[in-house]
Protein backbone atom coordinates (compact mmCIF):
# COMPACT_ATOMS: atom_id res chain seq x y z
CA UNK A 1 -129.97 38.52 -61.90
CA UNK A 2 -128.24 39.96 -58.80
CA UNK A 3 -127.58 37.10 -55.74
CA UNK A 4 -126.95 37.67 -52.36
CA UNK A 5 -125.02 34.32 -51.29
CA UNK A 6 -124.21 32.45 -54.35
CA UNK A 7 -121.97 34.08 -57.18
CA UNK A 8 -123.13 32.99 -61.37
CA UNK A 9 -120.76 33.70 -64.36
CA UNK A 10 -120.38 31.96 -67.79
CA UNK A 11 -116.88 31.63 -69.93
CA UNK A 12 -117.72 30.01 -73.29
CA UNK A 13 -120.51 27.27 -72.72
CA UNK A 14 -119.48 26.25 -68.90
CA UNK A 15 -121.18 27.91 -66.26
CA UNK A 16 -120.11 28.23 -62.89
CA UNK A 17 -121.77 28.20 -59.66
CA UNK A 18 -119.87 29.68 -56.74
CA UNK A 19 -121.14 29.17 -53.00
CA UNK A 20 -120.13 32.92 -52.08
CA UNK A 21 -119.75 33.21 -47.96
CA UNK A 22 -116.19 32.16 -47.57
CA UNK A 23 -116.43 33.94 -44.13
CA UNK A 24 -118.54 30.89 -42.88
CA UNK A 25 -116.82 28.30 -45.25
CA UNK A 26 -119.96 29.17 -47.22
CA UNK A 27 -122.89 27.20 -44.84
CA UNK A 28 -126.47 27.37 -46.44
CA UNK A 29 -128.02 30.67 -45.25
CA UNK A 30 -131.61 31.29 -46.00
CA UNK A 31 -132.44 32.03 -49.15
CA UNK A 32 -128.79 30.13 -50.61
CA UNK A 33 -131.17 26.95 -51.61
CA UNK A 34 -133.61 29.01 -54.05
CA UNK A 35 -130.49 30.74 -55.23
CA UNK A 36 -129.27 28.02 -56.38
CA UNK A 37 -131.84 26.99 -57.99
CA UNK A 38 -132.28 30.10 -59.83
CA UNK A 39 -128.91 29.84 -61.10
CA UNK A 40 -129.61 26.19 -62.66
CA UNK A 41 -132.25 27.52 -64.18
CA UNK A 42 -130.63 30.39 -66.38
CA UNK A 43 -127.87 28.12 -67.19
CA UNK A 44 -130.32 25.64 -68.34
CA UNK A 45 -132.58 28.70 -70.03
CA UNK A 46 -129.02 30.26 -71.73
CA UNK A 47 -128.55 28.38 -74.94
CA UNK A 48 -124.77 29.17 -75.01
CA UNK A 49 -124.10 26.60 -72.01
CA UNK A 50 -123.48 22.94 -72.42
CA UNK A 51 -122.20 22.46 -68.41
CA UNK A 52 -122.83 23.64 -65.18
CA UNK A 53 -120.02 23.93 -62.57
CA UNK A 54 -120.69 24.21 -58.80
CA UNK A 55 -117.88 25.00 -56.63
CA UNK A 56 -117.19 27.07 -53.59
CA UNK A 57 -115.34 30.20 -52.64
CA UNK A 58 -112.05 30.13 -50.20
CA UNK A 59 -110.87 26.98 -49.04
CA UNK A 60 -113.98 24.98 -48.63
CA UNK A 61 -116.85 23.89 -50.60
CA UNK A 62 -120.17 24.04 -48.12
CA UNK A 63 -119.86 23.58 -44.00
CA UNK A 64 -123.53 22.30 -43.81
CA UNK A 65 -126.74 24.63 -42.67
CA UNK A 66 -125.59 27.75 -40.49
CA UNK A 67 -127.24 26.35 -37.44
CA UNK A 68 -125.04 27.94 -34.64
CA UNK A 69 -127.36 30.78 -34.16
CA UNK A 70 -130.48 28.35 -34.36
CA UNK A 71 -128.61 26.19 -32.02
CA UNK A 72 -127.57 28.89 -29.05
CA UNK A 73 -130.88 30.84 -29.24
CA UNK A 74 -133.23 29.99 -26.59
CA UNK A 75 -136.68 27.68 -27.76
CA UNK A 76 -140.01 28.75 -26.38
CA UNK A 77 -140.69 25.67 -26.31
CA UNK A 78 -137.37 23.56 -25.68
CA UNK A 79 -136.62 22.68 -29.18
CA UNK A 80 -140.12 22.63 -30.32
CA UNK A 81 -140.61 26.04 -32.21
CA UNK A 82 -140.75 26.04 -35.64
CA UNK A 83 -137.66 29.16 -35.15
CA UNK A 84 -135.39 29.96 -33.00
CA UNK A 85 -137.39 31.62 -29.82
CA UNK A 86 -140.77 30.59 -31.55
CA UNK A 87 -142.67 29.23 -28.52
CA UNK A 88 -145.40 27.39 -30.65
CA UNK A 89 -145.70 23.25 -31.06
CA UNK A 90 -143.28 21.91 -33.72
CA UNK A 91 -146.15 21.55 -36.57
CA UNK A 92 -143.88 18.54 -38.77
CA UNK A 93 -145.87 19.93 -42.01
CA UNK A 94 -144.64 22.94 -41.56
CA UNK A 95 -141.14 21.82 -40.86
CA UNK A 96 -141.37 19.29 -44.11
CA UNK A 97 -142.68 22.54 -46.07
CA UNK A 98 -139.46 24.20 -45.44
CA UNK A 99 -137.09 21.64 -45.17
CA UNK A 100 -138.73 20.14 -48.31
CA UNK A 101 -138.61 23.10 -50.28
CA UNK A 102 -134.88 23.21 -49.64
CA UNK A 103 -134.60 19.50 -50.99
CA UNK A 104 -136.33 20.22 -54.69
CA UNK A 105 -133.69 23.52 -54.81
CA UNK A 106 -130.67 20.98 -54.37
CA UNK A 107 -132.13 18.65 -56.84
CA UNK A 108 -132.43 21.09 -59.21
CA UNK A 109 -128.78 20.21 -59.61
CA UNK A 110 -129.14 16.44 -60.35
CA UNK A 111 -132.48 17.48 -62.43
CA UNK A 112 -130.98 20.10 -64.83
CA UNK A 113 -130.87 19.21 -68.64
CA UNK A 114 -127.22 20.28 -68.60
CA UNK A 115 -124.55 18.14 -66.94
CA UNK A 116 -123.47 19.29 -63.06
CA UNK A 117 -119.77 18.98 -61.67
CA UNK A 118 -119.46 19.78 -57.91
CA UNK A 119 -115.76 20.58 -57.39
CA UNK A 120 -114.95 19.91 -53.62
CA UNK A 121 -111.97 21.34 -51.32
CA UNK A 122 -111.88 21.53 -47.33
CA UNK A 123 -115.29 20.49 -46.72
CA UNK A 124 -118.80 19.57 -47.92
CA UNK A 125 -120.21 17.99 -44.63
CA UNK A 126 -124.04 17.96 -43.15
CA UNK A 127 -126.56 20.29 -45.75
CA UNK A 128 -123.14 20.98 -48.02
CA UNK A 129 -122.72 17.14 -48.54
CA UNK A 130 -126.34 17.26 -49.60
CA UNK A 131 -125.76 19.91 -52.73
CA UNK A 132 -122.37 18.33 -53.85
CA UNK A 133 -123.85 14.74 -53.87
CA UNK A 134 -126.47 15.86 -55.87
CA UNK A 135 -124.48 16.94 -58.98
CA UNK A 136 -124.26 14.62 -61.58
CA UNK A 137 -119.81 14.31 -60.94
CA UNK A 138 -117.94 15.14 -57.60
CA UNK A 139 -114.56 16.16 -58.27
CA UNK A 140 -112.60 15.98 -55.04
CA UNK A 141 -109.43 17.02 -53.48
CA UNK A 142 -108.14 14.23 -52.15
CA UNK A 143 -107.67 15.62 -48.74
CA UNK A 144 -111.05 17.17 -48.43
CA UNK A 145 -113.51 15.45 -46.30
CA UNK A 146 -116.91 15.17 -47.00
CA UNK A 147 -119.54 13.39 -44.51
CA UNK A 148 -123.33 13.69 -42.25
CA UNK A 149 -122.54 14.03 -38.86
CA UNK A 150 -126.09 15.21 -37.93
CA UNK A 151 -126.68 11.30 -38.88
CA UNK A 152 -125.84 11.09 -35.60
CA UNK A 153 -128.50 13.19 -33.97
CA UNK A 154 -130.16 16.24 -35.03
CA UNK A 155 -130.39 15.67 -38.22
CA UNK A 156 -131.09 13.15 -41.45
CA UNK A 157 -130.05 13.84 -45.49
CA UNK A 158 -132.71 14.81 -46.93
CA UNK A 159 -131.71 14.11 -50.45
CA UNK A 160 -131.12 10.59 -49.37
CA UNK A 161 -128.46 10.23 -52.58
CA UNK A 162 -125.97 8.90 -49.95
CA UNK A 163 -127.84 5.59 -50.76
CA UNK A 164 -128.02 6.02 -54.54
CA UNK A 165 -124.48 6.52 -54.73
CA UNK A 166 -123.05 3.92 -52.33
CA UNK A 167 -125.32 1.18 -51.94
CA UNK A 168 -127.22 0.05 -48.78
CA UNK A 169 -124.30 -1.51 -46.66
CA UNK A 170 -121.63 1.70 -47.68
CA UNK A 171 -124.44 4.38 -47.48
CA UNK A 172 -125.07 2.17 -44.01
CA UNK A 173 -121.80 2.31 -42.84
CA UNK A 174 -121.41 6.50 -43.41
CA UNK A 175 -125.16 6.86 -41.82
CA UNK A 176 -124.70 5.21 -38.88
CA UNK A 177 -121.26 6.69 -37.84
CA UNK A 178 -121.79 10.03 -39.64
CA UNK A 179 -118.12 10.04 -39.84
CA UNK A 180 -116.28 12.04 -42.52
CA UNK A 181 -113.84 10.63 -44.96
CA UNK A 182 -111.31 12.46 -46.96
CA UNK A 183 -111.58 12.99 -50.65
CA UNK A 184 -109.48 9.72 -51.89
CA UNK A 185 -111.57 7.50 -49.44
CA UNK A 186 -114.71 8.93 -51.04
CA UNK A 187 -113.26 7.91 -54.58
CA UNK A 188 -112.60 4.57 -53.84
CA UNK A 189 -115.52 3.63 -52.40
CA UNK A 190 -117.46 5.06 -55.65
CA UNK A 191 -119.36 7.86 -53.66
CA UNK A 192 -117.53 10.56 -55.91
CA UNK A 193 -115.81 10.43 -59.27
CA UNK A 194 -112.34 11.17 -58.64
CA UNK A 195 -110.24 12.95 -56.00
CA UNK A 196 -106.85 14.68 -56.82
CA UNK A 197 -104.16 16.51 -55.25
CA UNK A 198 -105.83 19.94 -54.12
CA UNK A 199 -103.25 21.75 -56.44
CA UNK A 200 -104.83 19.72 -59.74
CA UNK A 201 -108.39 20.31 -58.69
CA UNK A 202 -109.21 23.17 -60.65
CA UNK A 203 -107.26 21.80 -63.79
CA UNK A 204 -109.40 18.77 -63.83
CA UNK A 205 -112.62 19.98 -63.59
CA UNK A 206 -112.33 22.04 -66.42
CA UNK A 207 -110.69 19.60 -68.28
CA UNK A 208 -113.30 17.26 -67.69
CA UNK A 209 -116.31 19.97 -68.15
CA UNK A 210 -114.26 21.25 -71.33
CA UNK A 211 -114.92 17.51 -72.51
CA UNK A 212 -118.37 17.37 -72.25
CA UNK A 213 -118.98 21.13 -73.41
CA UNK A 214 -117.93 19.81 -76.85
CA UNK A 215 -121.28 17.12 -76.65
CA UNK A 216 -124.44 18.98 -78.35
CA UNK A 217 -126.45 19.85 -75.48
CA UNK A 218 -129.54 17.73 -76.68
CA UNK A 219 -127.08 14.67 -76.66
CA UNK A 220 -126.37 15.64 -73.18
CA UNK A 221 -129.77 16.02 -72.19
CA UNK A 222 -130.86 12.86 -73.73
CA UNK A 223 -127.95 10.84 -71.91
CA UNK A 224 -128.93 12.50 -68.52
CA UNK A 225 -132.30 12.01 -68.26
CA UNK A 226 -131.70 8.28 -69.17
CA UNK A 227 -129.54 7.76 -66.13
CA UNK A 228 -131.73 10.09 -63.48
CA UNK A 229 -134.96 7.69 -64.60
CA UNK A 230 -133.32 4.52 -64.03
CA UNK A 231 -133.19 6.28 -60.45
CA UNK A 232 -136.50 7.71 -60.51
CA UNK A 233 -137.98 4.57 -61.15
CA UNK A 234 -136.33 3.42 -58.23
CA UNK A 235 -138.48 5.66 -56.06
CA UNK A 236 -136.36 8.79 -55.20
CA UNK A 237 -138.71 11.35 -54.93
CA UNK A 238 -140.63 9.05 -52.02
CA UNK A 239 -137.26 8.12 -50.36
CA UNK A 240 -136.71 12.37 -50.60
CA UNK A 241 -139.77 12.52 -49.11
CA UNK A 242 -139.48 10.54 -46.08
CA UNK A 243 -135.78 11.61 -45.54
CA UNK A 244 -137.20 15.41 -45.25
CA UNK A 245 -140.15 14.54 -42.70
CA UNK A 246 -137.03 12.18 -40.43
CA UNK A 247 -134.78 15.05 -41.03
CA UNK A 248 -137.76 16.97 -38.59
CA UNK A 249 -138.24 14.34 -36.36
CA UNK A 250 -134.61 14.00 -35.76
CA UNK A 251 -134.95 17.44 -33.97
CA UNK A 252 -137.49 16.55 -32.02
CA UNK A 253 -136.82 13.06 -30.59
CA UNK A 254 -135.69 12.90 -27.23
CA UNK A 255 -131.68 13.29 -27.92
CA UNK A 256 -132.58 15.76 -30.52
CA UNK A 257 -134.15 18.06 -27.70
CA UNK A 258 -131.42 17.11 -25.11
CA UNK A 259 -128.96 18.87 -27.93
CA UNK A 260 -130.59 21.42 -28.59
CA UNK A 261 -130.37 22.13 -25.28
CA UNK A 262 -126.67 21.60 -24.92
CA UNK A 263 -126.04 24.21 -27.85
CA UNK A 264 -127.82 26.27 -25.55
CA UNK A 265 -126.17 25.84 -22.17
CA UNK A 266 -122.08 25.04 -23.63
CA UNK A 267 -122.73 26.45 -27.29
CA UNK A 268 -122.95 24.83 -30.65
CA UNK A 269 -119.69 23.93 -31.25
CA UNK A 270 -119.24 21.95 -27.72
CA UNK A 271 -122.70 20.44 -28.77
CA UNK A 272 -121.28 18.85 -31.56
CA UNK A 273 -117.82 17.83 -30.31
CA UNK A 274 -119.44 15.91 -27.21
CA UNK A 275 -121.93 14.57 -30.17
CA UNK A 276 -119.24 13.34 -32.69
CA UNK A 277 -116.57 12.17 -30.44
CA UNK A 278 -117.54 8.57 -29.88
CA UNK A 279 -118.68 8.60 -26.39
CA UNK A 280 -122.54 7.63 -26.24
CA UNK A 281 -124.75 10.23 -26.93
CA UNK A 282 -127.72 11.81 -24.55
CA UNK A 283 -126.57 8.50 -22.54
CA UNK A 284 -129.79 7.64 -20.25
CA UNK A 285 -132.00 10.21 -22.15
CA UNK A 286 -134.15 7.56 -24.59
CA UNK A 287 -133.55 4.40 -22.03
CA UNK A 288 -135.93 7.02 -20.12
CA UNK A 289 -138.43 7.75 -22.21
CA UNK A 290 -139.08 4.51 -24.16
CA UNK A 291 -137.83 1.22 -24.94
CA UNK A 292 -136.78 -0.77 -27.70
């Protein structure tokens, strides 16, 4: 099967998953998410593999959604289109549809029969922090960073695993800052396996895949799906659920419209600097339009 954004190969029974659009530190394009997906599934359908490797190409793992052009275009309807320039009201099923869609193709990941190691340099921030964390192992370098930033407005994790891996008060404390912490901060507070120096990362991950290639895969499988329903029956598919539909609304409350509009008028990379740089955001925009 040819791909247009992701790259598949297999070398003795690891496969590897390469993010291919190193020009934009590989950000989630349309179509990347089913791509993915597809990919799981003929390592999971190929006999020959025993575990999955996901990993970027160039120097960083995912930058998130590619949103600039979203961002700058002019909305019909000021940040209510379901598109960029679509001048219909924001219909939240249909933005769930979509945005939901793109959830069950990350998952596919932490749902796969076969083991999943995201190895992580530069970045995996926003929609890219979403794909690594759902791998079974993160493999870090320890200088990467990985982080939501849209937590702060504009956006919401839709996988919600930032919670299944932390904890309420940690997956609290990287929610409501949405800052980004490097690779050996991610280790020690038990959001990723390990992190190592960038020049051992490849080493390790194959050393650590290598060990688990040796397992019979039905072992494997067995092991996995014991873990993932101990999760399951901790409600992840509703927390997915509501994650998705806030992940709309956050781009449709008040401050989500007032930066939209600021990608617009300064550009999408201003937007987010005067988002994530600690002043207060939209300042004045919700004390105007409700109170809490």
């Amino acid at each position: 099967m040819s791909f247009e954004h992701i790259h598949y190969e297999r070398q003795g029974r690891i496969a590897t998953i390469t993010l291919n659009r190193p020009d934009r530190l590989n950000a989630i394009a349309s179509g990347m998410p089913r791509e993915i997906a597809k990919a799981v599934e003929m390592a999971n359908d190929d006999d020959e593999v025993h575990v999955i490797v996901l990993t970027g190409a160039g120097r960083a793992f995912c930058a998130g959604y590619d949103l600039k052009d979203f961002a700058e275009a002019p909305a019909g309807n000021r940040g209510t289109g379901v598109a960029a320039g679509d001048s219909r009201p924001w219909d939240p099923m249909v933005d769930f549809n979509m945005m939901y869609a793109n959830t069950k193709d990350f998952m596919s990941l932490w749902r796969s029969h076969k083991p999943t190691v995201a190895k992580v340099r530069g970045f995996a921030v926003a929609g890219g922090s979403d794909i690594a964390l759902c791998c079974d192992m993160v493999v870090m370098a320890d200088d990467a960073k990985i982080g939501y930033p849209p937590a702060r407005v504009w956006g919401c994790p839709t996988t919600a695993m930032w919670v299944y891996r932390l904890g309420p008060e940690r997956a609290k404390r990287m929610l409501f800052t949405g800052d980004l912490v490097t690779g050996r901060e991610a280790a020690e507070m038990g959001l990723v396996l390990e992190a190592v120096p960038e020049a051992e990362l490849d080493a390790r991950v194959a050393a650590i895949a290598e060990r688990m290639a040796g397992v019979p895969r039905n072992q494997l499988m067995m092991q996995k799906l014991l873990v993932n329903q101990a999760y399951e029956n901790m409600g992840l598919q509703t927390t997915q659920m509501f994650a998705t539909l806030f992940d709309g609304i956050t781009r449709h409350s008040p401050e989500g419209v007032w930066f939209k509009q600021r990608a617009e008028e300064v550009g999408f990379q201003q937007a987010v600097k005067e988002r994530d740089g600690g002043a207060p955001i939209a300042e004045g925009v919700s004390r105007s339009t409700y109170k809490f």
